[in-house]
Protein backbone atom coordinates (compact mmCIF):
# COMPACT_ATOMS: atom_id res chain seq x y z
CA UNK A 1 34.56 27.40 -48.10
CA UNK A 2 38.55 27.36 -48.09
CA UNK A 3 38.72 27.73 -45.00
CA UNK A 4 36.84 24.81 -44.16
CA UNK A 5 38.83 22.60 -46.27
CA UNK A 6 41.70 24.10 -44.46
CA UNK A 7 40.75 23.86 -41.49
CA UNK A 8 39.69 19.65 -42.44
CA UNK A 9 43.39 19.50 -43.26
CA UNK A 10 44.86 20.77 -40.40
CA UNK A 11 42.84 18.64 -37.78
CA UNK A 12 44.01 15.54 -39.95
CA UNK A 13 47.30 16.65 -38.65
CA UNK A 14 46.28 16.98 -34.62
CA UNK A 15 48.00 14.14 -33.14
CA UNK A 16 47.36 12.69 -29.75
CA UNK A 17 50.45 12.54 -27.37
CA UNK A 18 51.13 12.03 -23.87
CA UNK A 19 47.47 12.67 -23.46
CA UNK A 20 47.47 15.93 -25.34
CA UNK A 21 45.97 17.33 -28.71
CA UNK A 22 49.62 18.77 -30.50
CA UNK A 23 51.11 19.57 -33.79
CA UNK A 24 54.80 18.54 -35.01
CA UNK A 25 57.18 21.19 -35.71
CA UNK A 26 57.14 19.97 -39.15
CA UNK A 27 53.48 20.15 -39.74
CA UNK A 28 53.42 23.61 -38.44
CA UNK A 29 56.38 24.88 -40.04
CA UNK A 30 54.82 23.79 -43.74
CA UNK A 31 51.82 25.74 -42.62
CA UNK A 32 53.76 28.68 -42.13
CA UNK A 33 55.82 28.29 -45.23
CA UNK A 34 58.84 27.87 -43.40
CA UNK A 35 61.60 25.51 -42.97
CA UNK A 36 61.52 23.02 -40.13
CA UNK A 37 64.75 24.44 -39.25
CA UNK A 38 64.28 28.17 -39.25
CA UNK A 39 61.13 27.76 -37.88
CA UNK A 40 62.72 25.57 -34.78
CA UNK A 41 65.69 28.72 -34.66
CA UNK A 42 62.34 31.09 -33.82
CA UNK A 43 60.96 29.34 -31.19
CA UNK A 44 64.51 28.52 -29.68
CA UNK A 45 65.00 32.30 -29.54
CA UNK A 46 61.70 32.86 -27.44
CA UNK A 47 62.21 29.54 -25.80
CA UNK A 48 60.93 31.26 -22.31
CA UNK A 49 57.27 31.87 -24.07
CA UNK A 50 57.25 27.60 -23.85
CA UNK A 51 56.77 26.01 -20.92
CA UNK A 52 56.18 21.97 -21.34
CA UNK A 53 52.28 22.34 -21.16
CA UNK A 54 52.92 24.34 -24.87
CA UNK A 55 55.70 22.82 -26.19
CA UNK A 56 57.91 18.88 -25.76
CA UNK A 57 60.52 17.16 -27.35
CA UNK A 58 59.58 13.62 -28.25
CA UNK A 59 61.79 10.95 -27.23
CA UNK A 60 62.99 8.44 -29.47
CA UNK A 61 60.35 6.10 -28.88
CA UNK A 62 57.40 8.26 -29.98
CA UNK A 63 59.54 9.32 -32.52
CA UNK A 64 59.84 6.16 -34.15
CA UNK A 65 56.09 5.09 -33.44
CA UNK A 66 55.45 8.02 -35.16
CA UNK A 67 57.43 7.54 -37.87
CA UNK A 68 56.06 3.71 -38.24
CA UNK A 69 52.09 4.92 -38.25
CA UNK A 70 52.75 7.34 -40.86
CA UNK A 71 54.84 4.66 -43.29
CA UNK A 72 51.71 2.30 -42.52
CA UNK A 73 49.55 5.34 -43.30
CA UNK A 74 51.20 5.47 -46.97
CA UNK A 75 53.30 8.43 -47.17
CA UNK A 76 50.13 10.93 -45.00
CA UNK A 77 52.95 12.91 -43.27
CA UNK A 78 55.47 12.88 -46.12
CA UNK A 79 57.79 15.67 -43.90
CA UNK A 80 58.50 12.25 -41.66
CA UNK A 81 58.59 9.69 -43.37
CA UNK A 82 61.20 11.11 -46.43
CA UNK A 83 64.01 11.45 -43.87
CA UNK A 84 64.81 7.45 -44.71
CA UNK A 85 65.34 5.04 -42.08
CA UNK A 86 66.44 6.93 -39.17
CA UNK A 87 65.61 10.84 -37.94
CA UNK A 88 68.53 12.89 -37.17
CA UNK A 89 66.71 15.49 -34.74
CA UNK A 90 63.43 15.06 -32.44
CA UNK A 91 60.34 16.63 -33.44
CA UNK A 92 58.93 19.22 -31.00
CA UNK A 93 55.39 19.12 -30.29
CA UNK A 94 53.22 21.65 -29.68
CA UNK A 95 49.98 22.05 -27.41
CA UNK A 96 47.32 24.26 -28.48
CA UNK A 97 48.58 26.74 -26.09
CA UNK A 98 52.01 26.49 -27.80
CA UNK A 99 50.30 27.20 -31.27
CA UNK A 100 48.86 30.17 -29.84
CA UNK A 101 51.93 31.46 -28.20
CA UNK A 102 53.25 30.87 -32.05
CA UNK A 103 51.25 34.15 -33.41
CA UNK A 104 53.54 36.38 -31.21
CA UNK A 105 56.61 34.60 -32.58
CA UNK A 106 56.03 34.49 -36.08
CA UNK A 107 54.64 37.72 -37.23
CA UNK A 108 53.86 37.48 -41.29
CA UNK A 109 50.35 38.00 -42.46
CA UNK A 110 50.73 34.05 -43.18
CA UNK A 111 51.21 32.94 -39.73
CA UNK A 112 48.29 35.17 -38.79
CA UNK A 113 45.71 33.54 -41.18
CA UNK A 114 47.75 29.65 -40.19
CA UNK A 115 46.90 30.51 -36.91
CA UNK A 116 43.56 31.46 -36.82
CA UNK A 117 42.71 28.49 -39.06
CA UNK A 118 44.87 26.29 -36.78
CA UNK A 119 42.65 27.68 -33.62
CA UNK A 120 39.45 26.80 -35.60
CA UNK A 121 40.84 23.57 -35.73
CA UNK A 122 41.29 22.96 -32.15
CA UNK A 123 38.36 24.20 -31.27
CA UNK A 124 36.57 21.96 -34.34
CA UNK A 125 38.01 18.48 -32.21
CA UNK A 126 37.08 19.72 -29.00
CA UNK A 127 33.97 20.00 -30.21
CA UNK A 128 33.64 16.23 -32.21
CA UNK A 129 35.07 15.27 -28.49
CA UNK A 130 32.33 16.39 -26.68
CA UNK A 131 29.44 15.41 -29.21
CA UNK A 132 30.94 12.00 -28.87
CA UNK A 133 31.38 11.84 -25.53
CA UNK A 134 27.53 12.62 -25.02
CA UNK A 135 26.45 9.80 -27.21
CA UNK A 136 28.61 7.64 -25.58
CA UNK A 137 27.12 8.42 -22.37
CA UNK A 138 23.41 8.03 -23.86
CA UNK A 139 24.42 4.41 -25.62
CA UNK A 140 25.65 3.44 -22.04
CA UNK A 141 22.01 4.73 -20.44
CA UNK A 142 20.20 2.73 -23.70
CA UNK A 143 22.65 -0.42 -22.85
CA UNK A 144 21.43 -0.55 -19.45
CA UNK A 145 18.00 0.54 -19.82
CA UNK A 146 17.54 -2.51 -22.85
CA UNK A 147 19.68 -4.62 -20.31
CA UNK A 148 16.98 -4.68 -17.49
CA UNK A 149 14.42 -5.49 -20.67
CA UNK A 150 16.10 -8.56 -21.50
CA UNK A 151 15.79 -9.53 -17.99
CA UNK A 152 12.42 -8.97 -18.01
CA UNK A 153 11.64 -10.59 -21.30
CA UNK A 154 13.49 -14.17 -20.54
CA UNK A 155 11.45 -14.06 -16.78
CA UNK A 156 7.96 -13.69 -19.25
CA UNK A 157 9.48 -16.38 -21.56
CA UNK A 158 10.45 -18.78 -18.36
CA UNK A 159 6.73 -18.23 -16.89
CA UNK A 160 5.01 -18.67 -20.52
CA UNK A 161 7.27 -22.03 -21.02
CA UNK A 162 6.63 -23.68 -17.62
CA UNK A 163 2.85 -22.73 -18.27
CA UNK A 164 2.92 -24.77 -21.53
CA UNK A 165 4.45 -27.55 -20.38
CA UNK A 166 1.33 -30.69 -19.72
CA UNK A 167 0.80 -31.75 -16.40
CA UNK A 168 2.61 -34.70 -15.36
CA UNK A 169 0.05 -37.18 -15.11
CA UNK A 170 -1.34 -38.48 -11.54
CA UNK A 171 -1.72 -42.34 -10.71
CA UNK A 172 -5.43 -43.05 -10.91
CA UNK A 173 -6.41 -44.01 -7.69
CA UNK A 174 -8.53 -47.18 -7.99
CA UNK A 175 -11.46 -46.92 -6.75
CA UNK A 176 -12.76 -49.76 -4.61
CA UNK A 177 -11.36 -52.47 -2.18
CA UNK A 178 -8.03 -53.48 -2.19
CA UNK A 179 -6.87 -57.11 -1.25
């Protein structure tokens, strides 16, 4: 059951950037029970085991959007938003790959059980993703099947009102002679 609640907690911090699932150096680094800093020093020093497709920098843009969402958020990623008004040093984020490629950087029995949890994680959202993405595509198929219905319906409705409506009444021919 821990694990589960664990697990919960660690896909509330999977953030969505440049089109990619990824974890902030800070996140990951209070995981592990390290500091930001040493844990940034570990990953410099095995900086060849991260390409870009497992680890970025942000820029200062995403930075501060970040930074805004999580103020707005009231205080959810407190590692962010307690370094006041301005950030001295961009985050890294890290891919699920670069989480991975973690494990054979940080070798305590913590990181171990952080990463396997952390894997569970990703694999949790990918998951969600695709459930949602197949009831997405069966509302669309419902949307279009209902849509024809409609159609249908109002055509029934149209024939139904133009059979209620009286006959307009013909002239009565009078019958005779005519002067």
């Amino acid at each position: 059951m821990p694990d589960i609640i664990a697990t919960k907690g660690i896909t509330a911090r999977i953030l969505e950037l440049r089109g990619k699932k990824v974890m902030l150096d800070g996140d990951l680094a209070k995981l592990y029970g390290v500091p930001v800093k040493a844990f940034n020093q570990a990953v410099k020093r095995n900086i060849k085991r991260f390409p870009e497709d497992f680890m970025f920098q942000l820029n200062w843009e995403e930075a501060e959007s970040l930074r805004s969402q999580f103020v707005t958020l009231n205080n959810t990623k407190p590692e962010i938003s307690k370094r006041g008004k301005h950030i001295k040093y961009l985050p890294y984020a890290f891919t699920e790959h670069g989480v991975a490629m973690l494990s054979s950087v940080l070798n305590s029995e913590r990181a171990i059980q952080v990463n396997i949890l952390i894997m569970r994680a990703f694999t949790k959202l990918r998951e969600i993703f695709l459930t949602h993405k197949d009831l997405a595509v069966r509302i669309e198929t419902l949307e279009k099947k209902y849509a024809e219905h409609d159609q249908t319906i109002k055509a029934i409705f149209e024939a139904i009102k133009q059979m209620l409506e009286p006959f307009p009444a013909k002239e009565k021919r009078i019958i005779g002679f005519r002067v």
